[in-house]
C-alpha atoms as a PDB file:
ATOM      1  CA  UNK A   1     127.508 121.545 164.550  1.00  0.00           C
ATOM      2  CA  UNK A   2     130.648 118.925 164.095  1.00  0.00           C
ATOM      3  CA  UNK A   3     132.339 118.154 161.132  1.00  0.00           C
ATOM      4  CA  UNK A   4     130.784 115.000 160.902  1.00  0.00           C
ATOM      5  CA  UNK A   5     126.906 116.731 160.872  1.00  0.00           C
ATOM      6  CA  UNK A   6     128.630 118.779 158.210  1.00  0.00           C
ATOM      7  CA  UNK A   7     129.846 115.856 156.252  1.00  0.00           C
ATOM      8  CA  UNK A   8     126.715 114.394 156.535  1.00  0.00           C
ATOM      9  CA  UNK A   9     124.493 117.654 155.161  1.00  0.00           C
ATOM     10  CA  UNK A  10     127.040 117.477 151.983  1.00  0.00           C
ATOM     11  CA  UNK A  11     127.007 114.220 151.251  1.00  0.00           C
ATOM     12  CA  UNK A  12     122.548 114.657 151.585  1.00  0.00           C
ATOM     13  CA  UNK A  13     122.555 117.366 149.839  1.00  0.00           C
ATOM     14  CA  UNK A  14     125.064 116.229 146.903  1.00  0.00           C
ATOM     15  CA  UNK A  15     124.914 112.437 146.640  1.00  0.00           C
ATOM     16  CA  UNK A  16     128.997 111.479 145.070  1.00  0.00           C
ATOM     17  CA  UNK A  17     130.590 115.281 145.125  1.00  0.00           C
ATOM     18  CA  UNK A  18     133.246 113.544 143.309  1.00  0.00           C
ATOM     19  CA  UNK A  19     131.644 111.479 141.021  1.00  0.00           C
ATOM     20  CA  UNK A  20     129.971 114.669 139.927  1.00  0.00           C
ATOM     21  CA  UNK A  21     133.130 116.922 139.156  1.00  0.00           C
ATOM     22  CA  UNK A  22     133.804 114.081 136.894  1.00  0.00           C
ATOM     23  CA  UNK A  23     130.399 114.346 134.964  1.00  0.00           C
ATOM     24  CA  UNK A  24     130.359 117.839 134.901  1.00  0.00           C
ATOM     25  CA  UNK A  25     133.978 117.314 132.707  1.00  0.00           C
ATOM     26  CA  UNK A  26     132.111 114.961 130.700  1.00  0.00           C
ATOM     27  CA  UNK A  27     128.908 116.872 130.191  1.00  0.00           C
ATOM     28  CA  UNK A  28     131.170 119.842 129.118  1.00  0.00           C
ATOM     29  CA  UNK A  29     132.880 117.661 126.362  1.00  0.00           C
ATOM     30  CA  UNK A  30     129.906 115.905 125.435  1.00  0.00           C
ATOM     31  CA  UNK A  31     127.806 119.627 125.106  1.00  0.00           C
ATOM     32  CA  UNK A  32     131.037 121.131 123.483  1.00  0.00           C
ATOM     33  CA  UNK A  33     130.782 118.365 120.656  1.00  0.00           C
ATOM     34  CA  UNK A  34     127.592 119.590 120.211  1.00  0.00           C
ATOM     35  CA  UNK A  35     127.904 122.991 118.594  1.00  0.00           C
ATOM     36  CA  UNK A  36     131.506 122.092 116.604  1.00  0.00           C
ATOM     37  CA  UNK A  37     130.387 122.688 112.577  1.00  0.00           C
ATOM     38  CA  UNK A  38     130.109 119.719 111.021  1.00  0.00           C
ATOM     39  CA  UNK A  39     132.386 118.988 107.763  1.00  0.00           C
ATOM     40  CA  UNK A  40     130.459 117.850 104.809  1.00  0.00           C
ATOM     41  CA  UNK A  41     130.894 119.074 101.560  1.00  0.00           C
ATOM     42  CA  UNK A  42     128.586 121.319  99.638  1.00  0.00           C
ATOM     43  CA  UNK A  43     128.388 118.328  96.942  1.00  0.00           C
ATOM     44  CA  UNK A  44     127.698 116.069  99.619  1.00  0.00           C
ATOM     45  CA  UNK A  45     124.882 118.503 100.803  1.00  0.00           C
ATOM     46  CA  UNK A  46     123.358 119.057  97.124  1.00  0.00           C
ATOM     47  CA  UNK A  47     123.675 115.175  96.497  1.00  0.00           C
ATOM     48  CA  UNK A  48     120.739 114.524  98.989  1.00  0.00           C
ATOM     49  CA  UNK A  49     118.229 117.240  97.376  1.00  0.00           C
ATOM     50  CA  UNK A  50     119.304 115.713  93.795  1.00  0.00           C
ATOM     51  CA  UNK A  51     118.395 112.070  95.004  1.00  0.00           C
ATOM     52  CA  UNK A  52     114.831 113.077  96.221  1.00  0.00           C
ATOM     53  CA  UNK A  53     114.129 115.199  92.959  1.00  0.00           C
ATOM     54  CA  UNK A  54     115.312 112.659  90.376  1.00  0.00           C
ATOM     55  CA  UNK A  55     114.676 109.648  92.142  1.00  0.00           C
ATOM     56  CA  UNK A  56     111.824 109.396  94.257  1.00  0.00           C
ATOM     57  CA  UNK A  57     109.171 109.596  91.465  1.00  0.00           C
ATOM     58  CA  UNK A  58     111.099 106.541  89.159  1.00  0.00           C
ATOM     59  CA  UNK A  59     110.571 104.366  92.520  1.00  0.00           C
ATOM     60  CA  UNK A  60     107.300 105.424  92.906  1.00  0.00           C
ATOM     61  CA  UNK A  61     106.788 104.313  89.439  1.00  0.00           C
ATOM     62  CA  UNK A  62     108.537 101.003  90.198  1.00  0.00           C
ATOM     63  CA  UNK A  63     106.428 100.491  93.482  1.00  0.00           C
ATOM     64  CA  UNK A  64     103.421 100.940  91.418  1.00  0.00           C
ATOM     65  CA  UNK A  65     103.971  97.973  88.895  1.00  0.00           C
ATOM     66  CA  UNK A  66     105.385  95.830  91.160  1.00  0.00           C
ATOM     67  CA  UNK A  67     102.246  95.992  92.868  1.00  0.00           C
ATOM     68  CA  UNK A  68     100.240  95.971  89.578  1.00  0.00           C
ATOM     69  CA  UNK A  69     101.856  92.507  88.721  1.00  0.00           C
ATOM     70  CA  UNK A  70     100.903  91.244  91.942  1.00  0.00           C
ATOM     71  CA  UNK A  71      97.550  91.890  92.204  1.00  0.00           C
ATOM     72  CA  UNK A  72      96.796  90.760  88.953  1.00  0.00           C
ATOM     73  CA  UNK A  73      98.324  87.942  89.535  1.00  0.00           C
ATOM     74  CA  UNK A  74      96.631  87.229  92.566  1.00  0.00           C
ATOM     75  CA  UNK A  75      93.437  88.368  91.734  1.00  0.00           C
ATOM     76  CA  UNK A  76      93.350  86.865  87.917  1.00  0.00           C
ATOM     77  CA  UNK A  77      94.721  83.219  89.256  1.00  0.00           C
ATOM     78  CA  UNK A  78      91.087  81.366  88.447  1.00  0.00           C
ATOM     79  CA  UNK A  79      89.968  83.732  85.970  1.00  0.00           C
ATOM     80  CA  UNK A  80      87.802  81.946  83.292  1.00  0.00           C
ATOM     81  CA  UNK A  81      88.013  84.850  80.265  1.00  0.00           C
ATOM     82  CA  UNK A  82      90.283  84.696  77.859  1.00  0.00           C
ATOM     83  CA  UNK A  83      91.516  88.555  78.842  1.00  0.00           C
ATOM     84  CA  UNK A  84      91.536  87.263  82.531  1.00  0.00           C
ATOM     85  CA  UNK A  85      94.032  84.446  82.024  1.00  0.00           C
ATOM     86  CA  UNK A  86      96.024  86.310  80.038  1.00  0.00           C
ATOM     87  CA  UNK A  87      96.775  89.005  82.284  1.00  0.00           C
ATOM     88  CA  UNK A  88      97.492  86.603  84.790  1.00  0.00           C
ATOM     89  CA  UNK A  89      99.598  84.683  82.457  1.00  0.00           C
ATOM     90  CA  UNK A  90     101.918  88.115  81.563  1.00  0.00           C
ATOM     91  CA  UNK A  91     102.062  88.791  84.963  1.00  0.00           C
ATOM     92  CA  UNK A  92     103.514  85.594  85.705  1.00  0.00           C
ATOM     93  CA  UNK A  93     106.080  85.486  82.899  1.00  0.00           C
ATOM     94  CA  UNK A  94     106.903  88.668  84.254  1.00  0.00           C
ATOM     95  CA  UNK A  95     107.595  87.641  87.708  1.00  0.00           C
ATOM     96  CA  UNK A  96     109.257  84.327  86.797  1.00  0.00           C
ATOM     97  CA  UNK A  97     111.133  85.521  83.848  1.00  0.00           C
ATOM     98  CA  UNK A  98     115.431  85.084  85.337  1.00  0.00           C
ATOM     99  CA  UNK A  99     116.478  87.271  82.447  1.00  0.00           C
ATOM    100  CA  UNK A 100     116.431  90.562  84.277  1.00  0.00           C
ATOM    101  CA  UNK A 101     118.387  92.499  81.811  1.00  0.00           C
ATOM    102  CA  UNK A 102     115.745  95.578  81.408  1.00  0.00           C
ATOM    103  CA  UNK A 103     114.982  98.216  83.304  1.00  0.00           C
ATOM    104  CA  UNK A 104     111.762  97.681  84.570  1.00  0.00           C
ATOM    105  CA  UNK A 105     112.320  93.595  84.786  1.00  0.00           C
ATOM    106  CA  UNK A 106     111.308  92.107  88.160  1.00  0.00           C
ATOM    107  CA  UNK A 107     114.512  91.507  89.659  1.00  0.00           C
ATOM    108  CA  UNK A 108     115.905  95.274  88.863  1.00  0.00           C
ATOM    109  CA  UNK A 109     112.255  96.962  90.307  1.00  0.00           C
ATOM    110  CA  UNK A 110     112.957  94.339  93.183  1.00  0.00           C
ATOM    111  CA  UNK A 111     116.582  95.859  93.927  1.00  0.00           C
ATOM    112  CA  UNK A 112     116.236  99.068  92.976  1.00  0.00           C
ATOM    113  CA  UNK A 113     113.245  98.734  95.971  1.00  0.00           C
ATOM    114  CA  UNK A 114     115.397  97.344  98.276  1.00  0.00           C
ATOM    115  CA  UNK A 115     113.909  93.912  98.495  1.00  0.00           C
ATOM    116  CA  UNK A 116     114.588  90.298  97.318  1.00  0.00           C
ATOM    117  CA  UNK A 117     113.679  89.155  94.167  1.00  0.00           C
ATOM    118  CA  UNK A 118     113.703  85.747  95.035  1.00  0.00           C
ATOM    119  CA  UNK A 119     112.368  85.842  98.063  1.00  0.00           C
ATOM    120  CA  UNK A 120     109.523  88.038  96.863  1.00  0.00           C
ATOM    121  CA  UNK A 121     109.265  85.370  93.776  1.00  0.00           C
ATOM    122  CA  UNK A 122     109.445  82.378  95.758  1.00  0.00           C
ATOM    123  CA  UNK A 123     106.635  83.579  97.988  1.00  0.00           C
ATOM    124  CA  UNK A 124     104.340  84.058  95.310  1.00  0.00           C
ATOM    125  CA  UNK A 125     104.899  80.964  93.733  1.00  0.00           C
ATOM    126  CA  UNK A 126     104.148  79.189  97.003  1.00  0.00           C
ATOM    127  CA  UNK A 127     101.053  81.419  97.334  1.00  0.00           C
ATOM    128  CA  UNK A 128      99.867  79.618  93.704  1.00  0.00           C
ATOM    129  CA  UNK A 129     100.726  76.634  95.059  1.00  0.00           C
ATOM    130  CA  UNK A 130      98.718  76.637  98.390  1.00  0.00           C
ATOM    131  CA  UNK A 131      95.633  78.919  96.451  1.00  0.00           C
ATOM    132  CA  UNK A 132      95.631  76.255  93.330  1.00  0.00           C
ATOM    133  CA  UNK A 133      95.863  73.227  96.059  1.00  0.00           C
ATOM    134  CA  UNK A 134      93.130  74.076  97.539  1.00  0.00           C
ATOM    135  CA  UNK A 135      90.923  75.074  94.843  1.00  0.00           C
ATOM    136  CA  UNK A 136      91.667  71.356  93.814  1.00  0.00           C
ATOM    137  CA  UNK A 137      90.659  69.894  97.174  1.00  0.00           C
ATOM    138  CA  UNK A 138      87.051  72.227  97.183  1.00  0.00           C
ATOM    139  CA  UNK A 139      86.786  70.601  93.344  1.00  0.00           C
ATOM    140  CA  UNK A 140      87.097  67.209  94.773  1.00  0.00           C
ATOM    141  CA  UNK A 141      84.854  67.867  97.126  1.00  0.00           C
ATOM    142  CA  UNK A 142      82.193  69.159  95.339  1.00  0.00           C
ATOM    143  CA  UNK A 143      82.249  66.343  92.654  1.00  0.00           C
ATOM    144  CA  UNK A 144      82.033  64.241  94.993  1.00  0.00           C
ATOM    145  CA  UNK A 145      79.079  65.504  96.809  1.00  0.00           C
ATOM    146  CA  UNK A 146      77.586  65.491  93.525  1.00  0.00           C
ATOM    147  CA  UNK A 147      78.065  61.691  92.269  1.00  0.00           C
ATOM    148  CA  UNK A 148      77.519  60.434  95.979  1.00  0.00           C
END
């Protein structure tokens, strides 16, 4: 066989010879990263436990009257009884109230959950909006029927 068959088997056989001495250098650097001990302090380590123990269950707390307030408020916004409207009513002074200086206001259970308080407020009030327009509109609408 000529050198140039050879060649040809090699280059078949092991598609860029040279471009793969210089992965295999890479690969070996990339796999030797792999198993060098990583440097993080045993504080750093014990920090992570400490954060799930003591803080998981007071943001499972918050989670739970956040969503408390909004349901209520949502699902009390046309109640007729007296303890109806005011549940809604506390849960909107609770959601609209600015002074956030308590623990368990709306703006700290907002932050502390990662999410925006004003956002979150704003929505809702624009929910009211819509759900109170159109409860006017259906009102119209049905005294209407009724005179005409």
């Amino acid at each position: 066989m000529s050198n140039y068959m050879n060649g040809a088997i090699a280059e078949k056989t092991s598609p860029g010879l040279h471009a793969a001495g210089r992965r295999s250098a890479i690969t070996d650097e990339t796999i030797g990263s792999l198993f060098q001990p990583d440097s993080l302090l045993s504080e750093q380590y014990f920090e992570t436990f400490h954060r799930r123990t003591f803080f998981e269950p007071e943001k499972k707390l918050m989670l739970a009257i956040l969503k408390d307030a909004i349901s209520i408020f949502q699902a009390d916004l046309f109640a007729f009884d007296v303890k109806g409207r005011r549940r809604f009513e506390d849960a909107k002074d609770w959601i609209t109230d600015l002074d956030g200086d308590w623990v368990f206001s709306f703006d700290n259970i907002c932050e502390h959950l990662g999410l925006n308080p004003v956002y979150i407020r704003n929505g809702l009030l624009r929910w009211m909006e819509n759900r109170l327009a159109k409860q006017n509109l259906n009102g119209s609408w049905e005294r209407k029927k009724m005179t005409g």
